[in-house]
Structures are given as C-alpha cells and as structure tokens.
N, C-alpha and C. Protein backbone atom coordinates (compact mmCIF):
# COMPACT_ATOMS: atom_id res chain seq x y z
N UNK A 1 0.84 -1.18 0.00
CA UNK A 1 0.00 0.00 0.00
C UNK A 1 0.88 1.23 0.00
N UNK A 2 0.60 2.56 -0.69
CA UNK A 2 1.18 3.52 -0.94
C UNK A 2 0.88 4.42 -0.05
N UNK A 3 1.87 5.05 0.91
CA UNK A 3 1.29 6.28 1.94
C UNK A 3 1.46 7.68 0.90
N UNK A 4 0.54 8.02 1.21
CA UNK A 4 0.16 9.40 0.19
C UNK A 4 0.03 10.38 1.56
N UNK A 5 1.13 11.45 1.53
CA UNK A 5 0.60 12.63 2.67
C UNK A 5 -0.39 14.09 1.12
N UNK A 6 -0.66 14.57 2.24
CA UNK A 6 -1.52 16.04 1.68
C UNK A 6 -0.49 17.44 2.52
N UNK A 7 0.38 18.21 2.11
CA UNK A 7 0.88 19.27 2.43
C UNK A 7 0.03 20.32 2.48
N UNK A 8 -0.42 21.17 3.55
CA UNK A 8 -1.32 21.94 3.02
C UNK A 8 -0.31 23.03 3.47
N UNK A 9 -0.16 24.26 2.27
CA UNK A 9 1.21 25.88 3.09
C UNK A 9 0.07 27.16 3.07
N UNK A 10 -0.29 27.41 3.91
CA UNK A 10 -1.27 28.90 4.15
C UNK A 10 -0.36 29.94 4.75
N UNK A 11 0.19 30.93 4.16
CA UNK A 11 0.47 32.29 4.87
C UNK A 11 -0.15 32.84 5.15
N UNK A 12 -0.95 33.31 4.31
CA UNK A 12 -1.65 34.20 4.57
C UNK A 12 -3.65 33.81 4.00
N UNK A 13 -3.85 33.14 4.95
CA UNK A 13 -5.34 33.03 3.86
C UNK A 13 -6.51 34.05 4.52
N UNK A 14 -6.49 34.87 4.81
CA UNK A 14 -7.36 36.00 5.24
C UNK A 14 -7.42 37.36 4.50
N UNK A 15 -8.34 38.35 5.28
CA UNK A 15 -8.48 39.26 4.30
C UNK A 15 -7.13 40.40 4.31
N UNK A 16 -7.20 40.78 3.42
CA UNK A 16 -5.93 41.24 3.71
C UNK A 16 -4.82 40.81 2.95
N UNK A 17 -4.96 39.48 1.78
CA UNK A 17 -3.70 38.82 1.25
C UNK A 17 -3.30 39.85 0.26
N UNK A 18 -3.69 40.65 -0.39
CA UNK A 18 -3.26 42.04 -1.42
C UNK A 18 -2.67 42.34 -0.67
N UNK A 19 -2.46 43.32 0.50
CA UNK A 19 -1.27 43.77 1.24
C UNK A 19 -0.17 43.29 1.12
N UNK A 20 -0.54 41.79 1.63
CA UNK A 20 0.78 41.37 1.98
C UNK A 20 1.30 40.67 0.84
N UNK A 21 0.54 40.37 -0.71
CA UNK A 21 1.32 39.73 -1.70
C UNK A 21 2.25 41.21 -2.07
N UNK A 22 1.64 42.20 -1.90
CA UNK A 22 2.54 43.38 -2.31
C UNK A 22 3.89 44.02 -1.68
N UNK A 23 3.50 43.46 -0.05
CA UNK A 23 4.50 43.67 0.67
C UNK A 23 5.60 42.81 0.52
N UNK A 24 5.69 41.65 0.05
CA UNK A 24 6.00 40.43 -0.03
C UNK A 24 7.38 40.66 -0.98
N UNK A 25 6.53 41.02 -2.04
CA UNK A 25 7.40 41.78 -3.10
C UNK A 25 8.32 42.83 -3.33
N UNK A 26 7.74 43.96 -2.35
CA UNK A 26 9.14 45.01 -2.33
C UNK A 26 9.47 44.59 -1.11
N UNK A 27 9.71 43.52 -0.11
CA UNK A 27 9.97 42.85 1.27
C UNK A 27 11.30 41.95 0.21
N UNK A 28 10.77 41.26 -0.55
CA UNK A 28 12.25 40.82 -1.30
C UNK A 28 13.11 41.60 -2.00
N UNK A 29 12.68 42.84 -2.34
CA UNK A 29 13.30 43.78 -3.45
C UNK A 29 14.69 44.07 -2.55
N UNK A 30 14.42 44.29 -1.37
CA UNK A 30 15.21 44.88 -0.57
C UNK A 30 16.58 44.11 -0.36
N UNK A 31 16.70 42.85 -0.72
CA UNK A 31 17.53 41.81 -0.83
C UNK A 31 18.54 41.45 -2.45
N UNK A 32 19.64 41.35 -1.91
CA UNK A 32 20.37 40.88 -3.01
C UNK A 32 20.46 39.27 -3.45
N UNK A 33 20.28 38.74 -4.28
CA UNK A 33 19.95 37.20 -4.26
C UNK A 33 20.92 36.57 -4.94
N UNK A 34 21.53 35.62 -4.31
CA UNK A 34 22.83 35.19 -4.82
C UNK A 34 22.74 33.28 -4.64
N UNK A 35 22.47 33.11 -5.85
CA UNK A 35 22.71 31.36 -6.15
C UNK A 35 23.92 30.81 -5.43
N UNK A 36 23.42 29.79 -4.91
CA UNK A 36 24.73 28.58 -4.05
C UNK A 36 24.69 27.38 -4.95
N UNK A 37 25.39 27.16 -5.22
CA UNK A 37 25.88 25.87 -5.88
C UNK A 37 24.67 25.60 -7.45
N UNK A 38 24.59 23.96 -7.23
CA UNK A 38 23.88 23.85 -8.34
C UNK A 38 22.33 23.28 -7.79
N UNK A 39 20.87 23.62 -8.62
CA UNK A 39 20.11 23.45 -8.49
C UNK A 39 19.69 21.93 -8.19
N UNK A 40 18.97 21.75 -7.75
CA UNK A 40 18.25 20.34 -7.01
C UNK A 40 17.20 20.13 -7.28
N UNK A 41 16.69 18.46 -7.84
CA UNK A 41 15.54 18.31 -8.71
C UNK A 41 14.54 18.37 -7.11
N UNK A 42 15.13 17.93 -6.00
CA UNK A 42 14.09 17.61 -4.74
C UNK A 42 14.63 18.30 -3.76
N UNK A 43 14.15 18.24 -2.39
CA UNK A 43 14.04 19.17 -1.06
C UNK A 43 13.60 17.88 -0.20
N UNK A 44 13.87 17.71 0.77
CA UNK A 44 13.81 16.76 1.91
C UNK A 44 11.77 17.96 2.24
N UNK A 45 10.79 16.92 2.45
CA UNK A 45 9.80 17.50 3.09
C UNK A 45 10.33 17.98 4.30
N UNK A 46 10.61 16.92 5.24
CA UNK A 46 10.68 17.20 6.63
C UNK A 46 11.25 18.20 6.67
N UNK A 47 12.63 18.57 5.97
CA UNK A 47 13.10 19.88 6.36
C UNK A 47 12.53 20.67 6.17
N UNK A 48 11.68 20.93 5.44
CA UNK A 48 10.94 22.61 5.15
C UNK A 48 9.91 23.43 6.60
N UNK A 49 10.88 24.19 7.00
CA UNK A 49 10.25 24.64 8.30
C UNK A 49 9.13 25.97 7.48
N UNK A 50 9.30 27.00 6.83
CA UNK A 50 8.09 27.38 6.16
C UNK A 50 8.46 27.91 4.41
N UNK A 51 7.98 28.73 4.46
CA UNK A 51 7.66 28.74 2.42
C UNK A 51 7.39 30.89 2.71
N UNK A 52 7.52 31.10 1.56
CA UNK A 52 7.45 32.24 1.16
C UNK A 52 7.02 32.65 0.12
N UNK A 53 5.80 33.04 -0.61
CA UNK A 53 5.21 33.23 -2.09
C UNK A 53 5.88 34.62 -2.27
N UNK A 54 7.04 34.70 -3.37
CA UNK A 54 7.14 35.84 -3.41
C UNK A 54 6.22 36.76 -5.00
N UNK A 55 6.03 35.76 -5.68
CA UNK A 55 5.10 36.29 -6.65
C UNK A 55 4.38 35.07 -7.28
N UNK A 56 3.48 35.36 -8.33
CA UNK A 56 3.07 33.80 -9.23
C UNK A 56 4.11 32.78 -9.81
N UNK A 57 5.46 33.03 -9.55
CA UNK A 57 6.17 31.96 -10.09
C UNK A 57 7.09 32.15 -9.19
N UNK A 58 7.26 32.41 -8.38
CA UNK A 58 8.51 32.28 -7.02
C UNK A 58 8.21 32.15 -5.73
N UNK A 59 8.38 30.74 -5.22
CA UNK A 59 8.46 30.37 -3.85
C UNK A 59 9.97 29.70 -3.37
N UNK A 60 9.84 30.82 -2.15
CA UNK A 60 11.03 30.57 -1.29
C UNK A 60 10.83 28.84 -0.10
N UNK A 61 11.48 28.31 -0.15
CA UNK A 61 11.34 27.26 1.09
C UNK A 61 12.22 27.17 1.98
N UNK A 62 12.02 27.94 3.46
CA UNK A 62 13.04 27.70 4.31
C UNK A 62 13.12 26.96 4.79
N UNK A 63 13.97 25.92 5.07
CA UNK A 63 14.52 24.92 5.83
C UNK A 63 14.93 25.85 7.28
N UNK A 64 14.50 24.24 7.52
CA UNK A 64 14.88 23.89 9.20
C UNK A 64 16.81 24.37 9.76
N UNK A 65 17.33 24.38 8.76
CA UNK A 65 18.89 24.71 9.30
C UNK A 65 19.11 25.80 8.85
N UNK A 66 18.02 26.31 8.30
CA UNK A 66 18.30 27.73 7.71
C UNK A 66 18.62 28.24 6.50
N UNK A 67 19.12 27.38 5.87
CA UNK A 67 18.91 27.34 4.03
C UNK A 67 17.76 27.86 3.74
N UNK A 68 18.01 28.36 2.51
CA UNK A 68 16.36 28.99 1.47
C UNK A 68 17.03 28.15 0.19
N UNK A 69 15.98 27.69 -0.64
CA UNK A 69 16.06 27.30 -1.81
C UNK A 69 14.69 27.81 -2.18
N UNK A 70 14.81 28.22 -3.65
CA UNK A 70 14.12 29.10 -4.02
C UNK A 70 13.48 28.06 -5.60
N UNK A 71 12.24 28.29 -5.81
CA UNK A 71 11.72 27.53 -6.80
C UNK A 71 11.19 28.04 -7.79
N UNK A 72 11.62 28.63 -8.84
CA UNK A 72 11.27 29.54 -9.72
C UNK A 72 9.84 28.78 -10.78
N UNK A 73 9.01 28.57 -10.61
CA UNK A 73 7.85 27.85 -11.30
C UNK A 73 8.04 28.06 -13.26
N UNK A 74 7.70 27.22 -13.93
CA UNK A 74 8.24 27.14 -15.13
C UNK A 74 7.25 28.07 -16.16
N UNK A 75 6.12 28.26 -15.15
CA UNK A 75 5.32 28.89 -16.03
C UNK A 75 4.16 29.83 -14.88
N UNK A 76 3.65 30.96 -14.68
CA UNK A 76 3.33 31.43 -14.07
C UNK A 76 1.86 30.36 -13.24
N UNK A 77 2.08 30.74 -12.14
CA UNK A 77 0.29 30.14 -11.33
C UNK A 77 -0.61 31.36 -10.72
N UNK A 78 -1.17 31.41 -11.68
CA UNK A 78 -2.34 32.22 -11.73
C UNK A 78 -2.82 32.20 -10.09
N UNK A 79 -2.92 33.26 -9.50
CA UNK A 79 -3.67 33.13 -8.05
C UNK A 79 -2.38 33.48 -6.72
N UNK A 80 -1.53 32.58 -7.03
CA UNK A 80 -0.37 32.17 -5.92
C UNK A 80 -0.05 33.35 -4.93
N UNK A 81 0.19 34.45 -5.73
CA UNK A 81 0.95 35.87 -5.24
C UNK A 81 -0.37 36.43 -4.21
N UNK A 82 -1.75 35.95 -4.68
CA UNK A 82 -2.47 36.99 -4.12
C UNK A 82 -3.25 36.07 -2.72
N UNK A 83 -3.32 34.47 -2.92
CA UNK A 83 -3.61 33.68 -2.44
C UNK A 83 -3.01 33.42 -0.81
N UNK A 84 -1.68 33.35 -1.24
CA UNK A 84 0.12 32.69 -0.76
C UNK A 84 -0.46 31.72 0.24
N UNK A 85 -0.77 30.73 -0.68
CA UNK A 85 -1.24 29.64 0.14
C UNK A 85 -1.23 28.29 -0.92
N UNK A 86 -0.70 26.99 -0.92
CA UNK A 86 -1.06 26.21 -1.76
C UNK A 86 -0.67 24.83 -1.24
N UNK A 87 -1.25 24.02 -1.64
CA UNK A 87 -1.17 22.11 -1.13
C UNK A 87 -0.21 21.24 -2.31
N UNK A 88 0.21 20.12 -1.60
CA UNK A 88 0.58 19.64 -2.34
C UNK A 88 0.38 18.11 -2.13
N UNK A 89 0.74 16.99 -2.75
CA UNK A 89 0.73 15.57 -2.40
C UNK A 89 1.73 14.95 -2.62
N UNK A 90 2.46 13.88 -1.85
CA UNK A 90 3.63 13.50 -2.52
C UNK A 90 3.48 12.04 -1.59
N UNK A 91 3.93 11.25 -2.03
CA UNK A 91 3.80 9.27 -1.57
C UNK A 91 5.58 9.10 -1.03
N UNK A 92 6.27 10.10 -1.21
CA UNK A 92 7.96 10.20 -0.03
C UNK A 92 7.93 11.84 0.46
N UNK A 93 9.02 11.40 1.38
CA UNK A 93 9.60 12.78 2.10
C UNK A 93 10.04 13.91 1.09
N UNK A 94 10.08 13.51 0.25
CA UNK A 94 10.65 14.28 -1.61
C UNK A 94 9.77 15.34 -2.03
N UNK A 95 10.08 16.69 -2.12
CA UNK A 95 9.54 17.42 -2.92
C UNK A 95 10.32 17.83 -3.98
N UNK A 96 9.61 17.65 -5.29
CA UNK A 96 10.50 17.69 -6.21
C UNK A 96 9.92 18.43 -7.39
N UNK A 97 10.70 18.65 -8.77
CA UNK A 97 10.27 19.67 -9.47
C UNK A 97 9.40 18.75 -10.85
N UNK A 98 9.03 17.35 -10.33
CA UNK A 98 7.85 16.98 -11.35
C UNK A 98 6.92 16.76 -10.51
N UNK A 99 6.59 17.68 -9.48
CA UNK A 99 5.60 17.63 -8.16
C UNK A 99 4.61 18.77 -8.71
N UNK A 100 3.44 18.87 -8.21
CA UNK A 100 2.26 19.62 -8.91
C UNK A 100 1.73 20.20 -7.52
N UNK A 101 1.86 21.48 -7.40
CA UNK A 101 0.79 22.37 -6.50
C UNK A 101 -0.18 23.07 -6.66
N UNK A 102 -1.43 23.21 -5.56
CA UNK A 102 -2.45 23.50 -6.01
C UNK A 102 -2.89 24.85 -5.33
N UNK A 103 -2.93 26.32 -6.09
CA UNK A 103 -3.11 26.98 -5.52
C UNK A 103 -4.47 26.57 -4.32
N UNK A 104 -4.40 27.38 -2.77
CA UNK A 104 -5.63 27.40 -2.11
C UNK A 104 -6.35 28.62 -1.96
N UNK A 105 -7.64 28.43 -2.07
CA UNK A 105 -8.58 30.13 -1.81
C UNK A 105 -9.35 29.79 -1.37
N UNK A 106 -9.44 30.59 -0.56
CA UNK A 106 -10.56 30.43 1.34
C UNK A 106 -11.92 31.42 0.67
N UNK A 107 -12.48 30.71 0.39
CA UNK A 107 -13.98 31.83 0.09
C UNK A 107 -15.01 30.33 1.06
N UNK A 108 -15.49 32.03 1.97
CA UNK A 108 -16.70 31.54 2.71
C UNK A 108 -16.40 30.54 3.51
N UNK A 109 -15.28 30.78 4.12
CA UNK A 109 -14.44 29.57 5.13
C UNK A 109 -14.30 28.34 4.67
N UNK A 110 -14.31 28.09 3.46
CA UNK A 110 -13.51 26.58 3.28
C UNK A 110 -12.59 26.96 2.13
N UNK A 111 -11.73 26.06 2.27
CA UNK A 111 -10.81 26.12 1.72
C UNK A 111 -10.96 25.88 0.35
N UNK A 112 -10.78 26.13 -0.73
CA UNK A 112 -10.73 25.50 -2.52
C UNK A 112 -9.97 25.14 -3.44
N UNK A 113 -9.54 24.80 -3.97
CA UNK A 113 -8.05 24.77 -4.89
C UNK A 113 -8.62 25.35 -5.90
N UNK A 114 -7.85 26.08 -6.82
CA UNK A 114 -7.90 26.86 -8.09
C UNK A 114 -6.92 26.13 -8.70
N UNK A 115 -5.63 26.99 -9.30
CA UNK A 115 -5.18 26.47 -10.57
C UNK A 115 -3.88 25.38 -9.85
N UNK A 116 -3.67 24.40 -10.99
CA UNK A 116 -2.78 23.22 -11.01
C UNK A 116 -1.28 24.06 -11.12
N UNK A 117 -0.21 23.50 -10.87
CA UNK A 117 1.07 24.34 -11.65
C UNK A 117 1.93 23.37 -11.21
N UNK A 118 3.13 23.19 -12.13
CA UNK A 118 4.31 22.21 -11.84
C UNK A 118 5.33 23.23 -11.20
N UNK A 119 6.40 22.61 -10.39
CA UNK A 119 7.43 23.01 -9.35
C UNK A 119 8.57 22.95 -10.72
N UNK A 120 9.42 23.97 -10.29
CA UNK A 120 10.62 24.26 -10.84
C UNK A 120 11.54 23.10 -10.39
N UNK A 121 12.97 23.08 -10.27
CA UNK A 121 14.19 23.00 -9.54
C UNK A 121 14.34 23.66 -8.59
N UNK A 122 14.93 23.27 -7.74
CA UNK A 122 15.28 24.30 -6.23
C UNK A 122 16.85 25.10 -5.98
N UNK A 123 16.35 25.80 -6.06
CA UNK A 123 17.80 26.93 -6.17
C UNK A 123 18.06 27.29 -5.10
N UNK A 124 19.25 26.60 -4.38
CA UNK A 124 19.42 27.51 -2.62
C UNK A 124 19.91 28.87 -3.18
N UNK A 125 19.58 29.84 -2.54
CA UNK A 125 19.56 31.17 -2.22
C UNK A 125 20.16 31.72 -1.14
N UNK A 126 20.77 33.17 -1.18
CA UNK A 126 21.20 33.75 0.19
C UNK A 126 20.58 34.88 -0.27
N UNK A 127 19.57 35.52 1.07
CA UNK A 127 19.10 36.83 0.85
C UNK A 127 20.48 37.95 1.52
N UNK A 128 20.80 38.98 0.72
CA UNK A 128 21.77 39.14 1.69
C UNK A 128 21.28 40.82 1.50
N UNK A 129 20.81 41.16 2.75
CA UNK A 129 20.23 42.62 2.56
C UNK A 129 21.12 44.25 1.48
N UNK A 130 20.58 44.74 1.05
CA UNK A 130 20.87 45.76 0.79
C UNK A 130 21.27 46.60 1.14
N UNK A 131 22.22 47.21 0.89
CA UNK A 131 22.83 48.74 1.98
C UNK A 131 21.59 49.69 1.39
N UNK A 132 21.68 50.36 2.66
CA UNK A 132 20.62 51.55 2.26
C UNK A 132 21.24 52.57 1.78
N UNK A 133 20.60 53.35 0.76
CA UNK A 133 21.27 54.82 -0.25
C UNK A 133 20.84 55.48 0.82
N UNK A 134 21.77 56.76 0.83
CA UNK A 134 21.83 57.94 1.48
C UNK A 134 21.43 59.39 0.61
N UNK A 135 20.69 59.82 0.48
CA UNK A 135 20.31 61.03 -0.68
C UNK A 135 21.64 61.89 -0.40
C-alpha cells in the first residue's frame, strides 16, 4: 500500500492577502539574491520549516537549518501571489520539481483549490540585505 501525505502551506489566507502579496514583493526587493551551488531536482519534506510566495512563479522554502532554496515555477500560477497559500501531495519525504501544486482560496471559510502548476528546480539562495542609499 502507498502512503500518500496532503501538504497543506497557508500564509496568509485572510483578508488582507493584497497587502501582503505586495508587501512580499518590495519585502524581497530589498535583498540581493545570490545562487549557491547547483540546483536540485528535490528538497527533503521534513526539512521545510516554512515557504514564502514571493510572486506567481517564485516560492522561497526555508529549511529547518536555515537554508532557502528558491523555486522559480516554469510557467506562471495564476492566483499564488495573491492567495500565498497552496497544497501539495507526494507518496515520499521528496519534494520535487515533477511535483504539482495547487493553488488554495478560502472563500466563505472553506478552503478551494484553483489552478494546477508544476514546481521548478530548487535553487538555494542567500538573501543578503541591501545597503541603504543615502540622498
């Protein structure tokens, strides 16, 4: 028999997700982003302590030791940025980039899935802040 888990990632599912998909966005701007090594078809589940939607085709996944690998989606998912919430299913500890997530949207307190979208490769990342300009 095949164990099948259900991932469910909600940041933000309340009112209010426009704010924060916007904040989200100049919240990363502020960062310089610098690739580590070479990309990775999978991500250990267990490690992923939380996730970060930074727009319709970019989610951050932070690990548990503190790594970010970053998943650039191959083709935009309609919803994601404004949603920042989405499920996934997987039968191992493996998240990987022929893995399929489903955006989630909370109308009228239950939860719904909208659009399908395939996972990129995982790109570890270092956010490494910006010096601030001085006028």
């Amino acid at each position: 028999m095949r164990l099948q888990s259900t991932i469910i990632i909600a940041s933000a599912l309340a009112a209010g997700s426009v704010a924060f998909a916007a904040e989200k966005a100049s919240k990363d701007d502020k960062y310089e982003i610098r690739e580590v090594g070479e990309a990775k078809s999978c991500i250990n589940r267990s490690s992923i302590r939380s996730t970060d939607v930074i727009d319709d085709q970019t989610i951050d996944f932070r690990m548990r030791n503190g790594d970010i690998y970053r998943n650039r989606l191959p083709n935009k998912c309609s919803g994601l940025a404004f949603e920042e919430a989405f499920s996934y299913k997987t039968s191992t500890n493996r998240l990987c980039s022929v893995d399929i997530i489903h955006v989630l949207s909370q109308t009228g307190g239950q939860l719904d899935t909208r659009g399908a979208c395939g996972l990129g490769k995982f790109q570890q990342i270092e956010k490494i802040p910006k010096a601030a300009t001085e006028d």
